[in-house]
C-alpha atoms as a PDB file:
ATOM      1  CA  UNK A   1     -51.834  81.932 101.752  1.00  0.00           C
ATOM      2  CA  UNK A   2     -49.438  84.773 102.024  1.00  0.00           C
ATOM      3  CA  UNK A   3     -48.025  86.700 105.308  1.00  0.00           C
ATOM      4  CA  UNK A   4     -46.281  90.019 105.566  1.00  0.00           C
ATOM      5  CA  UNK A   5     -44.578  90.866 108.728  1.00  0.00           C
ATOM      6  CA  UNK A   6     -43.283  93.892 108.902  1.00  0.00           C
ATOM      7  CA  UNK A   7     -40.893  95.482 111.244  1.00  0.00           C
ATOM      8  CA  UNK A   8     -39.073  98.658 112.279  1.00  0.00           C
ATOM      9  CA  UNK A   9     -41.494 100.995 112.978  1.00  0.00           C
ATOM     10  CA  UNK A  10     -41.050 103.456 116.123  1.00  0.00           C
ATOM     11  CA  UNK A  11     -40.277 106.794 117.175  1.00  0.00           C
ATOM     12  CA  UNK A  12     -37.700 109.361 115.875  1.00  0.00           C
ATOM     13  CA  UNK A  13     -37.163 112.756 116.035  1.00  0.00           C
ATOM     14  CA  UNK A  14     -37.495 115.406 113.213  1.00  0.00           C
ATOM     15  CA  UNK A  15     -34.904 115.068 111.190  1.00  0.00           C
ATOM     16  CA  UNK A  16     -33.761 111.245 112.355  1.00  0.00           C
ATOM     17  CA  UNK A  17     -34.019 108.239 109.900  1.00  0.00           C
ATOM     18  CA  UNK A  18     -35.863 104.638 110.308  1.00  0.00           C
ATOM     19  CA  UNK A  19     -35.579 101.370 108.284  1.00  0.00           C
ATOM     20  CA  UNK A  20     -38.455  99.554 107.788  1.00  0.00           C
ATOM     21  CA  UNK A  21     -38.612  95.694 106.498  1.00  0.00           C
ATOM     22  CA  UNK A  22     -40.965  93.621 104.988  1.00  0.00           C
ATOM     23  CA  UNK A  23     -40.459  89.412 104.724  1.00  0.00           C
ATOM     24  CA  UNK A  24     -43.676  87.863 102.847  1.00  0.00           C
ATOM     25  CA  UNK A  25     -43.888  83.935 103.472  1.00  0.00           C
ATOM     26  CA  UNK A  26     -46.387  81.366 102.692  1.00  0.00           C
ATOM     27  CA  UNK A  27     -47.531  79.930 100.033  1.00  0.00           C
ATOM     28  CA  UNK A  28     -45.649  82.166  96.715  1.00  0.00           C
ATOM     29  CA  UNK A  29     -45.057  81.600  94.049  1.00  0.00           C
ATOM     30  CA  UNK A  30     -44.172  84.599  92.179  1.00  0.00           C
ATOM     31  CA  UNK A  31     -43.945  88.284  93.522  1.00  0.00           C
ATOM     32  CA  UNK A  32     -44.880  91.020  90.909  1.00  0.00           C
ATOM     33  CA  UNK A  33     -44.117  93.659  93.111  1.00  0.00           C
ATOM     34  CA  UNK A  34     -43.870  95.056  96.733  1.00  0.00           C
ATOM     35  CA  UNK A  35     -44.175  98.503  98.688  1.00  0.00           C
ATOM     36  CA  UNK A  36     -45.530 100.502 101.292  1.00  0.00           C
ATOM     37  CA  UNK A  37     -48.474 102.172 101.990  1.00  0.00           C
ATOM     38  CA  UNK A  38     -48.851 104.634 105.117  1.00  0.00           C
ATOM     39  CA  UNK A  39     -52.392 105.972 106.426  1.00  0.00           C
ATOM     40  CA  UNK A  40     -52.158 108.875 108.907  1.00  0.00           C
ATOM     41  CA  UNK A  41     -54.926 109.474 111.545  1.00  0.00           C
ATOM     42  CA  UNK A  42     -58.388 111.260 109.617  1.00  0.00           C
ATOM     43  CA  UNK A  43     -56.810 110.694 106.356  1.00  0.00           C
ATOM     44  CA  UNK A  44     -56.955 107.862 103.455  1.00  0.00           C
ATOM     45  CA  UNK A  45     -54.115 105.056 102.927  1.00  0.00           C
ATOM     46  CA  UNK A  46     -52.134 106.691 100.488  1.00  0.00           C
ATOM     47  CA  UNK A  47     -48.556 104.992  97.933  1.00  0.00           C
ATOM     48  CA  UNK A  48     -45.265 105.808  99.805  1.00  0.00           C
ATOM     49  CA  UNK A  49     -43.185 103.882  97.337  1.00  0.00           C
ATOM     50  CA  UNK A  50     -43.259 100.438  95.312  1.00  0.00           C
ATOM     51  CA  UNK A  51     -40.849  97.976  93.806  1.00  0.00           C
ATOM     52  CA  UNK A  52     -41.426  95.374  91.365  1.00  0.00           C
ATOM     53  CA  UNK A  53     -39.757  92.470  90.445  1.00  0.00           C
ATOM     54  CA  UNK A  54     -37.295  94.106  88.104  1.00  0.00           C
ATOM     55  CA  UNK A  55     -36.709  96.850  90.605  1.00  0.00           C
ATOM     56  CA  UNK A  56     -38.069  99.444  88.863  1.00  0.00           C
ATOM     57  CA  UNK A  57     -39.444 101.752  91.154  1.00  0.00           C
ATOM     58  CA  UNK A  58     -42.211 104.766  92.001  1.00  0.00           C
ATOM     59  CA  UNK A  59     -42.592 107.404  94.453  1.00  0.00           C
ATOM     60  CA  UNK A  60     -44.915 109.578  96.299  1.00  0.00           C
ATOM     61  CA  UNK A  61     -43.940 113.190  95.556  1.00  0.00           C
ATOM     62  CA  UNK A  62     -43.508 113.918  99.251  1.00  0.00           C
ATOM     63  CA  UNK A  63     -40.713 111.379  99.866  1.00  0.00           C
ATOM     64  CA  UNK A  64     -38.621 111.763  96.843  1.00  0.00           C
ATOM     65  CA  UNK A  65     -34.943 111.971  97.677  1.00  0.00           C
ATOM     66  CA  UNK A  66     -35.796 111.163 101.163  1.00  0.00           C
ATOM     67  CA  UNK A  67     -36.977 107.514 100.997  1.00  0.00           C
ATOM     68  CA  UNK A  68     -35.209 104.693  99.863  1.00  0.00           C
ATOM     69  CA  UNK A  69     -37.302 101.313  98.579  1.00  0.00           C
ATOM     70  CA  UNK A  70     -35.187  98.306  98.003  1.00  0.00           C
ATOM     71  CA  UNK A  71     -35.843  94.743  97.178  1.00  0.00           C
ATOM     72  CA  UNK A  72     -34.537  91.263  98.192  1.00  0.00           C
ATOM     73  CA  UNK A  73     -36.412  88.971  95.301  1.00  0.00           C
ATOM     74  CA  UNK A  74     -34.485  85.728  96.723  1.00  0.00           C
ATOM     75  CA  UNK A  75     -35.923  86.543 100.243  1.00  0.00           C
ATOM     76  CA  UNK A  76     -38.782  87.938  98.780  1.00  0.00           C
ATOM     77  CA  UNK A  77     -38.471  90.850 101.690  1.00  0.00           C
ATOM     78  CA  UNK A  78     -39.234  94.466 100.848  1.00  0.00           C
ATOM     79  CA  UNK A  79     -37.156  97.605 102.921  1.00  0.00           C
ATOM     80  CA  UNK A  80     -38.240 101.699 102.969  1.00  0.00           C
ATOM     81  CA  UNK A  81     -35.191 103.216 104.430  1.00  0.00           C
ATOM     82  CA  UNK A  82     -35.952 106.495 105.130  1.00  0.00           C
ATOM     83  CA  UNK A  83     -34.258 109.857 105.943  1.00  0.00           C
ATOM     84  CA  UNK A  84     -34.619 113.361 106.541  1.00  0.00           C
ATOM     85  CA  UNK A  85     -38.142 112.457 108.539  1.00  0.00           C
ATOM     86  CA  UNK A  86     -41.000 115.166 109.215  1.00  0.00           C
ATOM     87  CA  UNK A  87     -43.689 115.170 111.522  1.00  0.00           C
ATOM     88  CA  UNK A  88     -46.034 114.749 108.718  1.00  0.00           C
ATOM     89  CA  UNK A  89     -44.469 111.031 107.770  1.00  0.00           C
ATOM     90  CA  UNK A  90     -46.346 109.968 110.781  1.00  0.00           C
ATOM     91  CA  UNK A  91     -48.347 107.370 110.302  1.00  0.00           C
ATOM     92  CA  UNK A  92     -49.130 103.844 110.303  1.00  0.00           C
ATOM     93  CA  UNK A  93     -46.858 102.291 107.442  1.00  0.00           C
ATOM     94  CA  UNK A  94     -48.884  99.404 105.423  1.00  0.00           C
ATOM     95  CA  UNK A  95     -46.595  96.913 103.540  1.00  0.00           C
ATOM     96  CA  UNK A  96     -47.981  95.167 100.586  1.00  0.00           C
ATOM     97  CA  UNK A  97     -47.194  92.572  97.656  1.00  0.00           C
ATOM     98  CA  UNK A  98     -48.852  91.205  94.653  1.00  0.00           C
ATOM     99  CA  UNK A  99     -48.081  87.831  94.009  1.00  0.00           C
ATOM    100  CA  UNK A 100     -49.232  84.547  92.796  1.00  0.00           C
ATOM    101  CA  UNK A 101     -49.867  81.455  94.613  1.00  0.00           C
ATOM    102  CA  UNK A 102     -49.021  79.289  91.504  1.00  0.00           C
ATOM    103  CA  UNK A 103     -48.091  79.680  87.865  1.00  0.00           C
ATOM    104  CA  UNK A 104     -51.771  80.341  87.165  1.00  0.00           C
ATOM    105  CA  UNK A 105     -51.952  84.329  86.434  1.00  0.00           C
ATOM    106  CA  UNK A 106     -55.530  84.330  88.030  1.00  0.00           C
ATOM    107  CA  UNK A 107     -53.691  83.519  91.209  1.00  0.00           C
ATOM    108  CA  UNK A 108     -52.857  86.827  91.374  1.00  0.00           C
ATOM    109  CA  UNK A 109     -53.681  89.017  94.630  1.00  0.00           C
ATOM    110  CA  UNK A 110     -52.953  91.886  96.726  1.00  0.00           C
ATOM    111  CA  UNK A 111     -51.727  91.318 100.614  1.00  0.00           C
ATOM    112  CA  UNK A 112     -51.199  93.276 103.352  1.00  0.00           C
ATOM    113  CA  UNK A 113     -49.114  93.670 106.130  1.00  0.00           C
ATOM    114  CA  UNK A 114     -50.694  94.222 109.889  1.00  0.00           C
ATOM    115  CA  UNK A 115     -49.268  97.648 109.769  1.00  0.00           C
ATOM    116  CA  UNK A 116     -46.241  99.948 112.368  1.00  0.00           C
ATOM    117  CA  UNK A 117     -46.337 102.819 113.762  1.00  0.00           C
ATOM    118  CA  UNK A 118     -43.611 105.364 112.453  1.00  0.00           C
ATOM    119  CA  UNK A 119     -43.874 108.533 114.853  1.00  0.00           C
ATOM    120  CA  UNK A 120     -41.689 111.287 114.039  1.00  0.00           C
ATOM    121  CA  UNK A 121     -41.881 113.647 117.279  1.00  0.00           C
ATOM    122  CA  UNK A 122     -39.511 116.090 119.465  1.00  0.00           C
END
């Protein structure tokens, strides 16, 4: 009922900077909130950062000041512009949205994107 597609993953060097963007489509009706998710190789999917509706926003420790979430609600798209990147942001970056399908507040579900690779190599 609802798509992500994400884009703008690839490879960067230590120290270079990516955007990342996230259009949902389908069948919304309201979006609650947005972010990303990332899930490097032998470890668990962990929060990068998140957005809601009002634009208030949270971070994982590790990208503060570095990483940059930012919302389009009209286009209901979802950006991670990030800076300053490590070898250790490498992973597979998730995006993800809550929203409803219709007014009904039992509507409400969690999607996710397919996934892209962000490799940050010399």
């Amino acid at each position: 009922q609802v798509q992500l597609v994400e884009s703008g993953g690839g490879l960067v060097q230590p120290g270079g900077s990516l955007r990342l963007s996230c259009a949902a489509s389908g069948n919304i009706f309201r979006v609650n909130a947005m972010g990303w998710y990332r899930q490097a190789p032998g470890k668990q999917r962990e929060l990068v950062a998140t957005i809601s509706s009002s634009l208030s926003t949270i971070y994982v420790d590790s990208v503060k000041g570095r990483f940059t979430v930012s919302g389009d609600n009209a286009k209901n798209t979802v950006y991670l512009q990030m800076n300053s990147l490590k070898p250790e942001d490498t992973a597979v970056y998730y995006c993800n949205a809550d929203a409803q399908v219709n007014i009904l507040r039992s509507s409400r579900a969690v999607y996710w994107g397919q996934g892209t690779q962000v490799t940050v190599s010399s």
